[in-house]
Structures are given as C-alpha cells and as structure tokens.
N, C-alpha and C. Protein backbone atom coordinates (compact mmCIF):
# COMPACT_ATOMS: atom_id res chain seq x y z
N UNK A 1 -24.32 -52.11 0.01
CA UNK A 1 -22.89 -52.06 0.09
C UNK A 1 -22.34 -50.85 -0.67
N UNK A 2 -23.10 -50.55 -1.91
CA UNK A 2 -22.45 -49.14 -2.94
C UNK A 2 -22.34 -48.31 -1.78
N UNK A 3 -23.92 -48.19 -1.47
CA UNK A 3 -24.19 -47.09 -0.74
C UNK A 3 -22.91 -46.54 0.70
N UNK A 4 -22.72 -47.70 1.02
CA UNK A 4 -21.82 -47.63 2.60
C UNK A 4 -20.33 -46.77 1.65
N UNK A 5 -20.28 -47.47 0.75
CA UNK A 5 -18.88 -46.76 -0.10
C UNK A 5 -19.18 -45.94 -0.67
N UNK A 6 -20.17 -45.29 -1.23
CA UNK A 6 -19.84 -43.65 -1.55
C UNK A 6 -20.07 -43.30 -0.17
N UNK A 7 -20.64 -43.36 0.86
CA UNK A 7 -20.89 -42.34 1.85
C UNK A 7 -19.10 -42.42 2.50
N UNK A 8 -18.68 -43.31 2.68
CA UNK A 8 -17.27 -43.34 3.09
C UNK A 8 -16.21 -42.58 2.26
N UNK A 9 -16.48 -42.40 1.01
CA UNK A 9 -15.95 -41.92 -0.02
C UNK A 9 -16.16 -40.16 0.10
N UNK A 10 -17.75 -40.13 0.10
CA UNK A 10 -18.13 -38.70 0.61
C UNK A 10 -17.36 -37.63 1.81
N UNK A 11 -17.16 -38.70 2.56
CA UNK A 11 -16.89 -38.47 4.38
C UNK A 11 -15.12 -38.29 3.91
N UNK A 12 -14.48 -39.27 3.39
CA UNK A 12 -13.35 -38.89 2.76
C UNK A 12 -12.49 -37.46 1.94
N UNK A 13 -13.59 -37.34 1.50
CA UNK A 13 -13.34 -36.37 0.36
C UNK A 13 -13.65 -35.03 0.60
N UNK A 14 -14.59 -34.94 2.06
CA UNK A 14 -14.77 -33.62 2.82
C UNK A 14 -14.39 -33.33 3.80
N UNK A 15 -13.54 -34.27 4.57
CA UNK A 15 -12.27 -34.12 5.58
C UNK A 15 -11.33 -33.63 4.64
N UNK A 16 -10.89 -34.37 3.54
CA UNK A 16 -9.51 -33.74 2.76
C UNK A 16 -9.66 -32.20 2.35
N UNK A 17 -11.50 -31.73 2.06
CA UNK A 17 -10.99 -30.59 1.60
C UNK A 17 -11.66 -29.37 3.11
N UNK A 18 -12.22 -30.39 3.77
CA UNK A 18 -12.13 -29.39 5.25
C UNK A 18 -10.59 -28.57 5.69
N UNK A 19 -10.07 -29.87 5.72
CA UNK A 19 -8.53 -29.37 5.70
C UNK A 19 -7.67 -28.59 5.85
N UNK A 20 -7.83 -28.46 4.19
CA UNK A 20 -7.56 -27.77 3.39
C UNK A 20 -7.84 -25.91 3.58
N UNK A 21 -9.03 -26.03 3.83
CA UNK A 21 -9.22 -25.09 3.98
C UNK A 21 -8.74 -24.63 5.53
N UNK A 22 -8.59 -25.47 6.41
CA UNK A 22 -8.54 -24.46 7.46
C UNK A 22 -6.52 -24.31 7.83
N UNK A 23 -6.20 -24.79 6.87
CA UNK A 23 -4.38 -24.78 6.51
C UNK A 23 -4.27 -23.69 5.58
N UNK A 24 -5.27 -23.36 5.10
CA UNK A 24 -4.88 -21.92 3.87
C UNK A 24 -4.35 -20.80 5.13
N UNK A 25 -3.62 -20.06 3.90
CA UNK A 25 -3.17 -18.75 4.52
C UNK A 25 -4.05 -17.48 4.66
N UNK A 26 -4.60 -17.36 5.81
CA UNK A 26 -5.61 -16.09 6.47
C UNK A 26 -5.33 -14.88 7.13
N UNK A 27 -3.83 -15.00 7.14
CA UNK A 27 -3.57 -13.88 7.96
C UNK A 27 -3.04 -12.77 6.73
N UNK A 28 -3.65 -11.38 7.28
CA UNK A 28 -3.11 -10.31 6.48
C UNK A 28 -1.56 -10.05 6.53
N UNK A 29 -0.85 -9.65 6.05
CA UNK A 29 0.38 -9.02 6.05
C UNK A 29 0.44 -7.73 7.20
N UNK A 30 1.82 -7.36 7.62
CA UNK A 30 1.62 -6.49 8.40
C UNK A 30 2.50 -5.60 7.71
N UNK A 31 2.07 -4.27 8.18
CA UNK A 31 2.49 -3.07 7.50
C UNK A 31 2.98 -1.90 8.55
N UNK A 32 4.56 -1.60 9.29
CA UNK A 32 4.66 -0.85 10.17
C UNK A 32 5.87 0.51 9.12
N UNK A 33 4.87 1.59 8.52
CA UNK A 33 5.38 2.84 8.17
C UNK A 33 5.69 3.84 8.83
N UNK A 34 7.21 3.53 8.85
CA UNK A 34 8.09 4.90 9.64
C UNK A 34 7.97 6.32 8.69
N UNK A 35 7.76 6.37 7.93
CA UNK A 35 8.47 7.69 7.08
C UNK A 35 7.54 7.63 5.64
N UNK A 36 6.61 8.64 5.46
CA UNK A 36 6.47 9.91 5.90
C UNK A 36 5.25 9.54 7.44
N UNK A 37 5.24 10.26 8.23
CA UNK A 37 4.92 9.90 9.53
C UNK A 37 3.45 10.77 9.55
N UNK A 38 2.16 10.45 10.28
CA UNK A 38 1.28 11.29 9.99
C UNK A 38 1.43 12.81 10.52
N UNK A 39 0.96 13.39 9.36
CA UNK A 39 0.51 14.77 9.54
C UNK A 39 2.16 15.32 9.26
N UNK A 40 2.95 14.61 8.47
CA UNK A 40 4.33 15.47 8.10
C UNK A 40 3.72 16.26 7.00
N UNK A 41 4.93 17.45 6.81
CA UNK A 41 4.83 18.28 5.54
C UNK A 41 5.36 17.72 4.50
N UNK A 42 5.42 17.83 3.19
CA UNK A 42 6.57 17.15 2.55
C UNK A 42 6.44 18.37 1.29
N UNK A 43 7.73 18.66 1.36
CA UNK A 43 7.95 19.62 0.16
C UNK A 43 7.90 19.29 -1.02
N UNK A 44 7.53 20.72 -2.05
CA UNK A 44 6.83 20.55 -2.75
C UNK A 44 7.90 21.35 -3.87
N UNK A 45 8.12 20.35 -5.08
CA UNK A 45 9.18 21.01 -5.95
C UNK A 45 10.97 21.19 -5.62
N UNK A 46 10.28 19.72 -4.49
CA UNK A 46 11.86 19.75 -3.64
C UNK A 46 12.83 18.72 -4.95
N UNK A 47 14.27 18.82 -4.58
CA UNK A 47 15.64 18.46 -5.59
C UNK A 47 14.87 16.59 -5.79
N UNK A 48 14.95 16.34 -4.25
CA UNK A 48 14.85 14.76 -3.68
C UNK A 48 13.55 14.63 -3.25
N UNK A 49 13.27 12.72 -3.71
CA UNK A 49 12.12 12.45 -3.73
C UNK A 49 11.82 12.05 -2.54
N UNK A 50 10.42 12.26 -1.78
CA UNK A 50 9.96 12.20 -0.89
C UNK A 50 10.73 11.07 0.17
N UNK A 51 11.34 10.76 1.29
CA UNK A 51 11.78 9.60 2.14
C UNK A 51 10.79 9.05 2.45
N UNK A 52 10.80 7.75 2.17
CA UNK A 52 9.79 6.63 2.59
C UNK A 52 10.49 5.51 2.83
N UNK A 53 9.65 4.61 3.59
CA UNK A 53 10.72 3.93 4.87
C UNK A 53 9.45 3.34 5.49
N UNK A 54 9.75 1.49 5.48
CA UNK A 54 9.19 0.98 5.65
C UNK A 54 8.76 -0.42 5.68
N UNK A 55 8.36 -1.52 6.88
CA UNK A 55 8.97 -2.71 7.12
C UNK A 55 7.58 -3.52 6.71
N UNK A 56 7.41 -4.40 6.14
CA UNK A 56 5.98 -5.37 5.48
C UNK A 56 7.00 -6.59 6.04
N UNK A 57 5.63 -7.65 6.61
CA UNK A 57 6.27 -9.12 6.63
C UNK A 57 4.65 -9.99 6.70
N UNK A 58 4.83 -11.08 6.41
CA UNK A 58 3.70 -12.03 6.34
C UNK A 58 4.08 -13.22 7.20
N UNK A 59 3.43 -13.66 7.44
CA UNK A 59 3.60 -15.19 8.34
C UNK A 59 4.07 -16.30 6.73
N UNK A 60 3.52 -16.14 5.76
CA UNK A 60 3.92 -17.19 4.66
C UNK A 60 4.39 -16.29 3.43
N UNK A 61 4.38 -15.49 2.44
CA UNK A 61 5.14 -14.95 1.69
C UNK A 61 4.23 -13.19 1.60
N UNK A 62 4.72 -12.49 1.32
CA UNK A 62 4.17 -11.45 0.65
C UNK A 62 4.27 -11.53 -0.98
N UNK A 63 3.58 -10.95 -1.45
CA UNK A 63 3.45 -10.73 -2.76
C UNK A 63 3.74 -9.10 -3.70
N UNK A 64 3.16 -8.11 -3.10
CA UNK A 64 3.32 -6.72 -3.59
C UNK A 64 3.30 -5.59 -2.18
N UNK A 65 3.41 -4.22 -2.79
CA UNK A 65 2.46 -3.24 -2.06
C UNK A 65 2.81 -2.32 -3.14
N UNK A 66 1.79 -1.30 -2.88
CA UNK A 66 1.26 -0.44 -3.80
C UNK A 66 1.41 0.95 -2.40
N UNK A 67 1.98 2.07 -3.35
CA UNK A 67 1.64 2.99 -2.61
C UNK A 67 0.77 4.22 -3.65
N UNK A 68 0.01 4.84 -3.17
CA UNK A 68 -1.39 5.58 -3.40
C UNK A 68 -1.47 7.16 -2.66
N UNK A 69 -1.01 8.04 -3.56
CA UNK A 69 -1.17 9.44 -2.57
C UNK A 69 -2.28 10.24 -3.58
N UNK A 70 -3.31 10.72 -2.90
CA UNK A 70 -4.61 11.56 -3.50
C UNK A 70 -4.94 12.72 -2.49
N UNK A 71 -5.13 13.59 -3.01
CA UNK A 71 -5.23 14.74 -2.31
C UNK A 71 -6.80 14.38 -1.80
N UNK A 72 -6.98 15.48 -0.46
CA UNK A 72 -8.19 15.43 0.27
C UNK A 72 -8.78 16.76 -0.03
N UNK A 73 -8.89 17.19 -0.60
CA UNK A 73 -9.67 18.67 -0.84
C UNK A 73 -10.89 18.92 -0.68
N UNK A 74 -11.54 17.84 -1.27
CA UNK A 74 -13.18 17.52 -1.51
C UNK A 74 -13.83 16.35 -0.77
N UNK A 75 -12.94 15.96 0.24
CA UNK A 75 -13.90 14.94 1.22
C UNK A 75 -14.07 13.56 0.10
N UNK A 76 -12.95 13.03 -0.96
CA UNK A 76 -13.32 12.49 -1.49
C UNK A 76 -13.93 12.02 -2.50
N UNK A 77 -13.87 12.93 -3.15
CA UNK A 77 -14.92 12.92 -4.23
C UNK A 77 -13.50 12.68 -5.85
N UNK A 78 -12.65 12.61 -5.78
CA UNK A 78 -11.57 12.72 -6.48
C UNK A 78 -11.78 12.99 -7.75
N UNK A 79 -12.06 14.32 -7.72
CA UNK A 79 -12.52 14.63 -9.00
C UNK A 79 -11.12 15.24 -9.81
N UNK A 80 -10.69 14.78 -11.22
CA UNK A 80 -9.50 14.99 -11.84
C UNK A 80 -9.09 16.85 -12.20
N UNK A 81 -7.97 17.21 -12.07
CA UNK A 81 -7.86 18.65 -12.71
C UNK A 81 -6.41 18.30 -13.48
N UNK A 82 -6.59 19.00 -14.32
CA UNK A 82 -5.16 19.19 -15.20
C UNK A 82 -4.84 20.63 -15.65
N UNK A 83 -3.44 20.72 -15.22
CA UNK A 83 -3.17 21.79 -15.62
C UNK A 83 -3.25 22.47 -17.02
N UNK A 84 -3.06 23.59 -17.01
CA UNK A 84 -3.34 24.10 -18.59
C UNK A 84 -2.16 25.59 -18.12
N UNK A 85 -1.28 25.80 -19.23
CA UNK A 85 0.00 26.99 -18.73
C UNK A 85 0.58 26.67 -17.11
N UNK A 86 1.01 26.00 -16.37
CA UNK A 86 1.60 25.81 -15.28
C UNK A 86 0.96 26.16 -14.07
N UNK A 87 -0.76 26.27 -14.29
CA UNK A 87 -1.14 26.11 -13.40
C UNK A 87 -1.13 25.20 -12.02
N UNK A 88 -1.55 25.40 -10.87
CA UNK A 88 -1.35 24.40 -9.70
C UNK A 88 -2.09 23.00 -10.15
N UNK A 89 -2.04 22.28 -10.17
CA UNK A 89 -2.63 20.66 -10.18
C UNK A 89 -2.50 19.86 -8.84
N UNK A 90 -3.39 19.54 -8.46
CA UNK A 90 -3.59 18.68 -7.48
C UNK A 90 -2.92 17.26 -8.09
N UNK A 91 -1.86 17.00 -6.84
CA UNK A 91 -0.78 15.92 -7.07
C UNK A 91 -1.52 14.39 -6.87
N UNK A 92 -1.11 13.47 -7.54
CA UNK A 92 -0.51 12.38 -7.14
C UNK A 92 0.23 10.82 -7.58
N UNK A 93 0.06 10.09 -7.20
CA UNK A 93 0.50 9.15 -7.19
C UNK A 93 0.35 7.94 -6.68
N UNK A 94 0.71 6.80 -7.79
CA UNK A 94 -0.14 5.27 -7.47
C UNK A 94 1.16 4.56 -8.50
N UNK A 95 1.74 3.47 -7.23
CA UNK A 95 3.16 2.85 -7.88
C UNK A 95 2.62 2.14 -6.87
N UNK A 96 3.18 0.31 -8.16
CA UNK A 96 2.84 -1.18 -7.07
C UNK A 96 4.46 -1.15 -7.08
N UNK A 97 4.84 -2.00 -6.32
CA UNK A 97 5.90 -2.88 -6.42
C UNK A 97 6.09 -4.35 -6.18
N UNK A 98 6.97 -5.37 -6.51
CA UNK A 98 6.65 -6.74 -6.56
C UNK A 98 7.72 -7.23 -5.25
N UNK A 99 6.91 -7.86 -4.51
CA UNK A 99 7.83 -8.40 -3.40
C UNK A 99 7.87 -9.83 -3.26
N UNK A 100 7.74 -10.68 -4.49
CA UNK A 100 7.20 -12.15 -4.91
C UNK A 100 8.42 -12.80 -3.91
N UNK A 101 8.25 -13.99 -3.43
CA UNK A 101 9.96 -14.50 -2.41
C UNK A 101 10.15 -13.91 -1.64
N UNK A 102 9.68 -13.28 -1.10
CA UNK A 102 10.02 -12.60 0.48
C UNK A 102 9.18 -12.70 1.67
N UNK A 103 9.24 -13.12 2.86
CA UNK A 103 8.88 -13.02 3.98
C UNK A 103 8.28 -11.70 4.68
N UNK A 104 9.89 -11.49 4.30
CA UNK A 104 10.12 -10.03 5.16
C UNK A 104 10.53 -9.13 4.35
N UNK A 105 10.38 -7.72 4.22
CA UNK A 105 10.92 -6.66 3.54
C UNK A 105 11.04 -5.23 4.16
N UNK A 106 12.43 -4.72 3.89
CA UNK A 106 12.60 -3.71 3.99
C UNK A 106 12.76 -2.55 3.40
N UNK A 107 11.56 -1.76 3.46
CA UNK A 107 11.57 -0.97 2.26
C UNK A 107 11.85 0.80 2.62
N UNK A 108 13.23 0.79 1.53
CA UNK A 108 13.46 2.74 1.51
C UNK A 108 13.89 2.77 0.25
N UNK A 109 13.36 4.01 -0.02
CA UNK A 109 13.21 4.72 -1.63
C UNK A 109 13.14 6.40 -1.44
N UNK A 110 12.90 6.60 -2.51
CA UNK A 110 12.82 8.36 -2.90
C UNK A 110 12.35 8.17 -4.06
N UNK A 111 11.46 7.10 -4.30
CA UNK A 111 10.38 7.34 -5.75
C UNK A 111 9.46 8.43 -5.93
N UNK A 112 8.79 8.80 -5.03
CA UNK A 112 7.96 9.80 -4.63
C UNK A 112 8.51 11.67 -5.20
N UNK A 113 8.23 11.82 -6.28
CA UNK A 113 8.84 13.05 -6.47
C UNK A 113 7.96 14.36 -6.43
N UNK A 114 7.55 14.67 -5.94
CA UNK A 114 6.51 15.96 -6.07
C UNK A 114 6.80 17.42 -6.78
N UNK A 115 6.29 17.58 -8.08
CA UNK A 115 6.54 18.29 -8.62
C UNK A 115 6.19 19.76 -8.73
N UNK A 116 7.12 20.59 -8.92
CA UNK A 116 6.72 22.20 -8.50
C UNK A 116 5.51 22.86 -8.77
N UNK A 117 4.41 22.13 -9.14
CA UNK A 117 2.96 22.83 -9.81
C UNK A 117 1.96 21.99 -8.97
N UNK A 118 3.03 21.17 -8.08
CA UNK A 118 2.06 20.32 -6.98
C UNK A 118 0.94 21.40 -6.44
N UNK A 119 -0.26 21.37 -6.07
CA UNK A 119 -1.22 22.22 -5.21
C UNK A 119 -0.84 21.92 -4.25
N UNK A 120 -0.82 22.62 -2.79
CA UNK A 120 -0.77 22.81 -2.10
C UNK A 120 -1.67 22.27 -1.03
N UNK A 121 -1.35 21.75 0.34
CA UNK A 121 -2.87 20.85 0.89
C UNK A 121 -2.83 19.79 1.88
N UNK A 122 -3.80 19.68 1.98
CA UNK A 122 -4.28 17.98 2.81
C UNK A 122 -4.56 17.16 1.64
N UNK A 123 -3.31 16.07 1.79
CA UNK A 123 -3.16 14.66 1.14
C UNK A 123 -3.46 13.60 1.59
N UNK A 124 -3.91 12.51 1.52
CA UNK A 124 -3.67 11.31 2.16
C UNK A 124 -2.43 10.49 1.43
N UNK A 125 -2.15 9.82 2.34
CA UNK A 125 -0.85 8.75 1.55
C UNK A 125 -1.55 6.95 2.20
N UNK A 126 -1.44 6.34 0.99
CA UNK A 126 -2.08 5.21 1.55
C UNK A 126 -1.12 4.12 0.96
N UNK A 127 -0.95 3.31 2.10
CA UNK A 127 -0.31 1.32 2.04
C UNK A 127 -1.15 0.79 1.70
N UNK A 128 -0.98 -0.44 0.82
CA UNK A 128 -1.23 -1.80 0.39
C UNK A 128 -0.52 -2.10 0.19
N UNK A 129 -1.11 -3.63 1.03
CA UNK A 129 0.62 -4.75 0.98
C UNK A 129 -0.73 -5.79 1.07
N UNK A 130 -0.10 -6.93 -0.16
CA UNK A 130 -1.17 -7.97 -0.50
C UNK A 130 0.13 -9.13 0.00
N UNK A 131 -0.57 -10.50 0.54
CA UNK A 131 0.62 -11.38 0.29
C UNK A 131 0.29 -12.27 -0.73
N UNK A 132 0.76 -13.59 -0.77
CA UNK A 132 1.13 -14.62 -2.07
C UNK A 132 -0.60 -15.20 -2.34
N UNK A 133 -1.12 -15.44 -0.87
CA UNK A 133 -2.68 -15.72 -0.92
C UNK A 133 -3.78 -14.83 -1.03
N UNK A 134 -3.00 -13.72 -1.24
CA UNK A 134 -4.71 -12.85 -1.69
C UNK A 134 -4.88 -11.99 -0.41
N UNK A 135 -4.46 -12.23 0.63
CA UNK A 135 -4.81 -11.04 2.11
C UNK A 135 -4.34 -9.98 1.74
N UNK A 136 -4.76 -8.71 2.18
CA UNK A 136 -3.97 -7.37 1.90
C UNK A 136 -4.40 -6.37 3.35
N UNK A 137 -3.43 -5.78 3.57
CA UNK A 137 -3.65 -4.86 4.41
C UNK A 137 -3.35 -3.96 3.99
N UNK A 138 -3.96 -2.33 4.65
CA UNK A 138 -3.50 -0.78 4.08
C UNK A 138 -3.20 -0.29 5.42
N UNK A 139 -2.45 0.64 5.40
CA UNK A 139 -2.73 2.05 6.23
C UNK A 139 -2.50 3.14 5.75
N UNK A 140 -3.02 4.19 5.97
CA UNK A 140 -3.65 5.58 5.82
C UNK A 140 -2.46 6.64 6.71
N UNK A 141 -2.31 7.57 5.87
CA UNK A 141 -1.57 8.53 6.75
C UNK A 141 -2.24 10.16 5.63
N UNK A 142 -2.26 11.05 6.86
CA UNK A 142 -2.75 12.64 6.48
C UNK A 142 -1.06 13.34 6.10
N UNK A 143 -0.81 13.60 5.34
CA UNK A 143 0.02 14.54 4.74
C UNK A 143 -0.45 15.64 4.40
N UNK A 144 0.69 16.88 4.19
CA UNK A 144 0.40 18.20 3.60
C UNK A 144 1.60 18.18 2.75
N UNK A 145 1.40 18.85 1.41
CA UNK A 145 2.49 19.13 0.66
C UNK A 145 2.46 20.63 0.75
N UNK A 146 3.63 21.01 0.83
CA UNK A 146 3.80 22.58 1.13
C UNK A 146 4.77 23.18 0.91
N UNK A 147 5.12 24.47 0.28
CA UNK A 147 6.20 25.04 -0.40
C UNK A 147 7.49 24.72 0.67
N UNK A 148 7.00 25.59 1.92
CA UNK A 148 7.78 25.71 2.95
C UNK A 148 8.09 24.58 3.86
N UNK A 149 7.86 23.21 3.38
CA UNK A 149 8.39 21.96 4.20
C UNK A 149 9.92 21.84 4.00
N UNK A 150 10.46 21.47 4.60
CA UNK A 150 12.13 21.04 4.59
C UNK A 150 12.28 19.80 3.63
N UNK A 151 12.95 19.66 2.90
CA UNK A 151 13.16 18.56 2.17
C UNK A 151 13.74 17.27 2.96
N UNK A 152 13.14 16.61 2.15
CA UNK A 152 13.16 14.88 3.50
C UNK A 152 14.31 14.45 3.26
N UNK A 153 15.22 13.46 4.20
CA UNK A 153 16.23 13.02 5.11
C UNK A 153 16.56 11.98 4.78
N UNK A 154 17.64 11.45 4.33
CA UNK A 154 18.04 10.08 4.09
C UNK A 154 18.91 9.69 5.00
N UNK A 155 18.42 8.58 5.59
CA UNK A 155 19.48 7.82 6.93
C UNK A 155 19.87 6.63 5.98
C-alpha cells in the first residue's frame, strides 16, 4: 500500500513540475533597429549624439538591452589602445539600460557621443535585449565612423 502512494505521489509531483516547465517563458525578445541602419556613416566629433531608434517587445516582459559598439580593425581580436597627446583611439562603447515593466518599448536617444579623437573605420554596433526570464536576443549592424559623415537626424 506505501508503495502504491509514493508512486502516486511520485507521478504527482512530476506532472506538477512537467508543467511547469513547459509554461516557462522561451521565447526570445524581439529586436527591430531602425537607426543607425547598416553600413551608415556616423560622424565623428559631431555637436549631437549619434540617432538611435528602436522598437524591443517580448511576448511576457522584457527586462534590459545593452548597446555595444567595438571597432572591427583586427577581425576581432579587440585588442585595447589608449591615447597618449590626442592621438586617434579606436572608439567605443557599452551602455545597459533597464526596461523592468514593460512589454513593449520604444526606444530614441542620442547617448551615443563619438568623440573627436574617435579613429576612423569599420565598427560594429551590437543589440542585446534580455527579457524578465533570462532569453536575450542581439543584432549586429557594420558602421563606419568618419570625419565626413553628416551629423544624425532627430525626427
């Protein structure tokens, strides 16, 4: 008789957390970036900070995104330089932001400031957007920072 009741107990207790698991949240967040668009220029030592522009939503909450710009010079290898007298320095930049309570978000800024000793180049600019459960999605875009880009556009 024990026996019939733990196995019922067993059988109980691994439906509840079968469940469970297949009710968790699995889907990544989605990430559709208008602005900077691939392969734009974006000036370099410009007044205003870069236009960025951009819609994240999750089926159950989002949580952050992080944006990430590293120059491509070396195929990767991201090896650090610092200037010394105002030499050129290879730029960048890595800022999260918190999107805790939201579904949906709409995101425009001019955080992005690129400063006049920026090097010159092929950049990548990279998304992450995590939601409340741990999924994260990125996307990747090729940038150039360049003296002669037009300074970016606020709608």
């Amino acid at each position: 008789m024990k026996t019939k009741f733990y196995f019922i107990a067993l059988l109980a207790i691994f439906t509840f957390v079968s469940c469970d698991k297949e009710e968790s949240d699995t889907t990544k967040p989605v990430i559709v970036l208008h602005e900077p668009e691939e392969g734009q220029a974006l000036k370099i030592g410009g007044e205003n900070g870069v236009h960025f522009e951009m819609d994240l939503s999750d089926d159950v909450m989002l949580k952050s995104y992080k944006i990430d710009i590293h120059n491509n010079f070396d195929g990767h290898s991201h090896g650090g330089t610092r200037a010394d007298g105002g030499e050129e320095v290879a730029f960048s930049f890595s800022r999260s932001y918190d999107l805790s309570g939201l579904k949906n978000a709409h995101v425009h800024h001019h955080d992005i400031v690129i400063p006049a000793n920026a090097k010159p180049g092929a950049y990548h600019l990279m998304v992450y957007c995590t939601d409340a459960a741990g999924n994260e999605s990125h996307i990747a875009r090729n940038i150039v920072l360049s003296t002669t880009a037009e300074e970016g556009h606020d709608e």
